[in-house]
Protein backbone atom coordinates (compact mmCIF):
# COMPACT_ATOMS: atom_id res chain seq x y z
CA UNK A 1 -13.33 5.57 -21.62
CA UNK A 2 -12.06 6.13 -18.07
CA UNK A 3 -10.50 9.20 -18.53
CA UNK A 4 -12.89 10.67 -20.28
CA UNK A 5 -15.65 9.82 -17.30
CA UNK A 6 -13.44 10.95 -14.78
CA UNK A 7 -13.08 14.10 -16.58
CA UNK A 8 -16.91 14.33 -16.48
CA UNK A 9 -16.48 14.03 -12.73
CA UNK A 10 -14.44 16.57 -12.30
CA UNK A 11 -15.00 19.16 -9.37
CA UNK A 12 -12.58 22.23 -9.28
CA UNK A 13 -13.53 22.90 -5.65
CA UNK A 14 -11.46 19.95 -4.19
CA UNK A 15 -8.45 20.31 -6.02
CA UNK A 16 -6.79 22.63 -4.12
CA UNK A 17 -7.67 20.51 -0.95
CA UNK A 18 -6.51 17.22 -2.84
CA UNK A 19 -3.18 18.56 -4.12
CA UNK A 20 -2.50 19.79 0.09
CA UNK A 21 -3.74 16.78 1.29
CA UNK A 22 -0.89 14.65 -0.77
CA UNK A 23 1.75 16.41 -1.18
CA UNK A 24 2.06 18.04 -4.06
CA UNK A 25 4.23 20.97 -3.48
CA UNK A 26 8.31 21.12 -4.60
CA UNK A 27 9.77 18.65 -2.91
CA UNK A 28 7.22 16.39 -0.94
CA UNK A 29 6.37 13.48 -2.06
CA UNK A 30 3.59 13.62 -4.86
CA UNK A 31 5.37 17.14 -6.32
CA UNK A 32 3.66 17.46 -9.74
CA UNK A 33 0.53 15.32 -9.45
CA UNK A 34 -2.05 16.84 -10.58
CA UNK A 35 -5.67 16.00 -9.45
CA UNK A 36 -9.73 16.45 -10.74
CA UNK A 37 -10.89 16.85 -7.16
CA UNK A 38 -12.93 13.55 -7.26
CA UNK A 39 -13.42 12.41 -3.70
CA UNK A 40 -12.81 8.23 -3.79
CA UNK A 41 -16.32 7.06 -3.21
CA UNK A 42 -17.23 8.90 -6.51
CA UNK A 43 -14.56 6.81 -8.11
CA UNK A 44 -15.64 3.72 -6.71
CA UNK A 45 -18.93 4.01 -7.89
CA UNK A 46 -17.49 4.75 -11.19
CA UNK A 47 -15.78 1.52 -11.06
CA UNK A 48 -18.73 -0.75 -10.48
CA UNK A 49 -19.96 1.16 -13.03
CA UNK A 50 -17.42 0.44 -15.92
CA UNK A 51 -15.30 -2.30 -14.69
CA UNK A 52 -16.81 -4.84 -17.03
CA UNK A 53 -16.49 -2.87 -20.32
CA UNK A 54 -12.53 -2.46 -19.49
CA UNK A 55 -9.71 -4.57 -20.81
CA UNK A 56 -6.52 -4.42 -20.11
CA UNK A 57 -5.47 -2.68 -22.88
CA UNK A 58 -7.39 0.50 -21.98
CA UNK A 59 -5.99 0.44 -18.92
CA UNK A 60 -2.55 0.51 -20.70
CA UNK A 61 -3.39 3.94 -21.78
CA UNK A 62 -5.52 5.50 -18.45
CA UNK A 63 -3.08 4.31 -16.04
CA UNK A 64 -0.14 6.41 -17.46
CA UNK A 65 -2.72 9.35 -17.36
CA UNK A 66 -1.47 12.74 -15.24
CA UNK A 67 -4.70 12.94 -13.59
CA UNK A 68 -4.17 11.15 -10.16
CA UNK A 69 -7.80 9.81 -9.91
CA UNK A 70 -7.67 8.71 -13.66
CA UNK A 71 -4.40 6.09 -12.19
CA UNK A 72 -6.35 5.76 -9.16
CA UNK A 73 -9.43 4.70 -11.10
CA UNK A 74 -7.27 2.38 -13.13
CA UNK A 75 -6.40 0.17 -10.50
CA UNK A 76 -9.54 -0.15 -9.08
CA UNK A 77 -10.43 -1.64 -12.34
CA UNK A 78 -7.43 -3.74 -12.72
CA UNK A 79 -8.56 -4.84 -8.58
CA UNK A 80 -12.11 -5.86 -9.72
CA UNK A 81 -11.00 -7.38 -13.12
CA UNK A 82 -8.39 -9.56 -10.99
CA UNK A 83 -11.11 -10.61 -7.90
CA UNK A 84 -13.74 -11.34 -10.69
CA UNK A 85 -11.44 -13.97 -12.43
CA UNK A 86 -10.66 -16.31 -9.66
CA UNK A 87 -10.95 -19.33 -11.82
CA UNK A 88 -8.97 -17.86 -14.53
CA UNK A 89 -5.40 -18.15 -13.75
CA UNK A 90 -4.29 -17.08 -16.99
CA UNK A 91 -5.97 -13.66 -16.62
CA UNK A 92 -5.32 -13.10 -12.77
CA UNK A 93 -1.34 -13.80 -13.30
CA UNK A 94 -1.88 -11.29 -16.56
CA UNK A 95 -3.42 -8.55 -13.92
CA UNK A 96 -0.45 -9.45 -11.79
CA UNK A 97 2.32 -8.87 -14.36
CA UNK A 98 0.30 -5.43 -15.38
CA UNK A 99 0.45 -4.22 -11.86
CA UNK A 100 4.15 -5.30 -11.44
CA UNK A 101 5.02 -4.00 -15.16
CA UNK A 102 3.19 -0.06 -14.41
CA UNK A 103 4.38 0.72 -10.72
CA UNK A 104 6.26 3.62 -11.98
CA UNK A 105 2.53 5.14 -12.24
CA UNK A 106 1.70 3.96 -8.99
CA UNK A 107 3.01 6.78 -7.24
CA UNK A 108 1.38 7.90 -4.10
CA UNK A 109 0.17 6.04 -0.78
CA UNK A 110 -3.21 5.92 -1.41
CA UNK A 111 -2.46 4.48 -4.96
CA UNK A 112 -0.51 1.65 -3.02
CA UNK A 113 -3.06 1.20 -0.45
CA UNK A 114 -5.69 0.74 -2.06
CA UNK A 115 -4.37 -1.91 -4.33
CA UNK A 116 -1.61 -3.80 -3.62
CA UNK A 117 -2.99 -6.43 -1.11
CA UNK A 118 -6.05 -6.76 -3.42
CA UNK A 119 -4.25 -7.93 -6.12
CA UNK A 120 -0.53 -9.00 -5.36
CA UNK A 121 -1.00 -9.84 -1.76
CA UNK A 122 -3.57 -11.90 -2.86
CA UNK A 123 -1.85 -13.47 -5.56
CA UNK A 124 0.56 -14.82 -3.18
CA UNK A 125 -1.16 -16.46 -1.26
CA UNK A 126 -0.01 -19.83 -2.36
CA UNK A 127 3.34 -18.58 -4.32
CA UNK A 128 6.81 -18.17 -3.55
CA UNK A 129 6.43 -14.40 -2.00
CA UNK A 130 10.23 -13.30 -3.06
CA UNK A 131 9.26 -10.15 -5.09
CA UNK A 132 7.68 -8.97 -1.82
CA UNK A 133 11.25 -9.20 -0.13
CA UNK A 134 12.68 -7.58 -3.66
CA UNK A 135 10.36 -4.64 -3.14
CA UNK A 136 10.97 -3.85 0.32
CA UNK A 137 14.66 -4.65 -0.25
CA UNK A 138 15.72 -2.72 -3.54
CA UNK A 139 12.63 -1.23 -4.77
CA UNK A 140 13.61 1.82 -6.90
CA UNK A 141 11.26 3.95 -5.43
CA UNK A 142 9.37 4.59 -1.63
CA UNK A 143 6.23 3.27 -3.38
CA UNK A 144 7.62 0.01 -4.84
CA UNK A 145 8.96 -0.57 -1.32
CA UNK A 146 5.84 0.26 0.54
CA UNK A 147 4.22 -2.45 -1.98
CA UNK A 148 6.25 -4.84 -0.57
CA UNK A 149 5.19 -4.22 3.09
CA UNK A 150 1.38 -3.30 2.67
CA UNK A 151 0.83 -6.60 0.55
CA UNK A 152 1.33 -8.28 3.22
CA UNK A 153 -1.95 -7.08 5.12
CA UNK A 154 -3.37 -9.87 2.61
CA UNK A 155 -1.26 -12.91 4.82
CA UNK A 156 -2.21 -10.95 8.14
CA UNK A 157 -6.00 -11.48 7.27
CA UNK A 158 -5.39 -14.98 6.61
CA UNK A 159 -3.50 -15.61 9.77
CA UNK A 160 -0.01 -15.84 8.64
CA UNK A 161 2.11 -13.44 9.88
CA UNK A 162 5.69 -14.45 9.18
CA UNK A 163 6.13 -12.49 6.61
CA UNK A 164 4.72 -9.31 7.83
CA UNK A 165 7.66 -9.35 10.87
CA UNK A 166 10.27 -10.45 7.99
CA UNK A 167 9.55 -7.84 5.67
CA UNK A 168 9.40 -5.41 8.38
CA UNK A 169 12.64 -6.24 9.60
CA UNK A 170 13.80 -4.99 6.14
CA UNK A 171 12.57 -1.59 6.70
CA UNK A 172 13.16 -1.43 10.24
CA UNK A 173 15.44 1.84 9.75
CA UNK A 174 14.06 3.43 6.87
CA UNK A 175 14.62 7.01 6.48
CA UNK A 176 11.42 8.13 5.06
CA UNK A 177 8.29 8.81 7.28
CA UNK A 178 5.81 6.81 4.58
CA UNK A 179 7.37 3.80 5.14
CA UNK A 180 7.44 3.91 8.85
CA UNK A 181 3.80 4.64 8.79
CA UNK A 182 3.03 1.40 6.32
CA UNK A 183 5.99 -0.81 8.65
CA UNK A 184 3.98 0.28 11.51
CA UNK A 185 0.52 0.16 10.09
CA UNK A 186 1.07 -4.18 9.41
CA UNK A 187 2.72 -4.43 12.35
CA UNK A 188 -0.26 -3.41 14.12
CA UNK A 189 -2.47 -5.31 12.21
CA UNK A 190 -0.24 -8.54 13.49
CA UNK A 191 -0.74 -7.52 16.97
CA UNK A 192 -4.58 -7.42 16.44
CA UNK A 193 -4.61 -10.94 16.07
CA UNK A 194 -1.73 -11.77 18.06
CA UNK A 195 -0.40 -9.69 20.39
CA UNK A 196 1.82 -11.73 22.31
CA UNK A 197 4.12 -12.32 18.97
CA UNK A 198 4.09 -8.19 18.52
CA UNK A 199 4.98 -7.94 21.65
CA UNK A 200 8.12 -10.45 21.31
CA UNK A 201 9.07 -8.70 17.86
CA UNK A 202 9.23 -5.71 19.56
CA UNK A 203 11.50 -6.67 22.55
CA UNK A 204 13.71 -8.83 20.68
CA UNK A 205 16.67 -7.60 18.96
CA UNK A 206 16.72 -7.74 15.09
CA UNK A 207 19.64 -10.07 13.70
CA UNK A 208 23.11 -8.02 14.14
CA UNK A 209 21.73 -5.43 16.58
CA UNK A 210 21.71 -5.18 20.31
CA UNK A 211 19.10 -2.99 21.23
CA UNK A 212 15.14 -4.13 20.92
CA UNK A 213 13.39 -3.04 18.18
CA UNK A 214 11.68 -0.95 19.83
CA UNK A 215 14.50 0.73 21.06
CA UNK A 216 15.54 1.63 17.43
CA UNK A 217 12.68 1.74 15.24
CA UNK A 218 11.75 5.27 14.49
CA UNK A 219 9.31 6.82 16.87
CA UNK A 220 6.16 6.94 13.90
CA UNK A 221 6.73 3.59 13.46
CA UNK A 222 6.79 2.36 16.90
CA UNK A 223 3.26 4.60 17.97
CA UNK A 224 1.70 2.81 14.77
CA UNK A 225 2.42 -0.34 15.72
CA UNK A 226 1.41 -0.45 19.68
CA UNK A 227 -1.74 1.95 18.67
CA UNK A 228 -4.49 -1.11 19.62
CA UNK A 229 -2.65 -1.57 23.14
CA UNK A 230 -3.48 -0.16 26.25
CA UNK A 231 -2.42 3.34 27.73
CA UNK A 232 -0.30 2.01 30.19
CA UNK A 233 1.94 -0.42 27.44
CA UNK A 234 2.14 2.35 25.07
CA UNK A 235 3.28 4.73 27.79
CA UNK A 236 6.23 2.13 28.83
CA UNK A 237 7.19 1.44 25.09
CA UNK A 238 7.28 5.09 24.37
CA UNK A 239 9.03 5.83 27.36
CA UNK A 240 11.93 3.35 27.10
C-alpha cells in the first residue's frame, strides 16, 4: 500500500532537485538513490493518512523499496506506530528491534533525522543506552553512527545531557563532514539548555589529549556547536 501511494504522488519536476540536494552523484554519499520528487510535508500527510492500516509486515516490504521517499515514508509509519503504542511494550520494543534490524535501508541524513530520536532515543529513555555507544563506536556505516549521536537529541529534551558529551567524545575526530554536522548539531542543542557545561566540554581536553576540544574538533563541527552563542564567543573560539 505505501508504495503504491507514493507512486501516486509522484512529481517528475523535483527529482532532479532531490537527487542534487542529497547527493546522489558517483561517489557522494546517497550515489544511487533514486527519488519520486515528493517534497516531505506531502509524505507526512500521507502518513496520518495510512499509518493505522500499516503493520509491520508491510513495512518489511516498503522499507527495502529503491524509492527514497517510499523508505522515508516507512519510517514515519514505523515513528507513529511506535508513539501510538505507549502502553504496549511488547509492540514498541517490536518497532525498536525493526528499526535496529533494517538500518542498512536507512541510508541518508534525513532518513536518520527524522527518525531515530522518535523511536530509539525515545526508547531509551529508561534503558541501558549501550547500543547508542555501539553505533557511534563501530557502526558499519556513517548512518548507523550518526544514529548513535542524533538519538540522543531525545535525552537533551529531557534534560540529560551526559550522554550527548559522551557519545560525542566518540566522534570527536571523525573524518566525514555528516558526522561533524550531527556531533555538532547535539552539541548545540546541550548548550541551549546549558551553556556553561558546553562551554566546559569545549575547553577541556578529551581523555588522552592535550589540546581543548575545541582546539581539535574539526572546524564544521566546532561552528555547529557554538552557533546559539554570541558574535564575540564564536569569534574567540574560531579564532583560537
Amino acid at each position: 500500500m505505501i508504495e503504491e501511494r507514493m507512486l501516486a504522488l509522484r512529481n517528475d519536476a523535483q527529482v532532479e532537485g532531490l537527487s542534487r540536494f542529497f547527493k546522489t552523484g558517483p561517489g557522494q554519499y546517497g550515489e544511487g538513490d533514486r527519488f519520486l520528487g515528493i517534497k516531505v510535508p506531502v509524505t507526512r500527510n500521507l502518513v496520518k493518512e495510512i499509518w493505522k492500516e500499516c503493520s509491520l509486515e508491510e513495512l518489511e516490504c516498503s522499507i527495502a523499496s529503491p524509492w527514497h521517499e517510499v523508505r522515508l515514508c516507512s519510517l514515519l509509519v514505523l515513528v507513529q506506530i511506535f508513539k501510538h503504542a505507549r502502553k504496549d511494550h511488547e509492540l514498541q520494543q517490536q518497532c525498536v528491534d525493526f528499526y535496529l534490524e533494517h538500518t542498512r535501508y536507512i541510508n541518508n541524513w534525513d532518513l536518520v533525522d527524522l527518525s531515530c530520536y522518535e523511536i530509539l532515543g525515545n526508547w531509551l529513555l529508561d534503558k541501558d543506552c549501550s547500543i547508542l555507544y555501539e553505533l557511534a563506536r563501530g557502526g558499519k556505516t556513517i548512518w548507523e553512527q550518526r544514529i548513535g549521536m542524533v538519538s540522543c537529541l531525545q535525552f537533551i529534551r529531557k534534560g540529560e545531557l551526559n550522554h550527548t558529551m559522551a557519545i560525542a567524545d566518540i566522534l570527536l575526530h571523525h573524518k566525514h563532514d555528516l558526522i561533524h554536522k550531527a556531533v555538532g548539531w547535539t552539541l548545540r542543542e546541550v548548550g541551549k539548555r546549558n551553556k556553561a557545561l558546553l562551554k566546559n566540554y569545549l575547553e577541556s581536553c578529551a581523555q588522552g589529549e592535550s589540546l581543548p576540544r575545541y582546539a581539535t574538533m574539526p572546524r564544521t563541527m566546532l561552528r555547529y556547536a557554538i552557533e546559539k552563542m554570541s558574535e564575540q564567543e564564536r569569534q574567540l573560539y574560531m579564532s583560537k
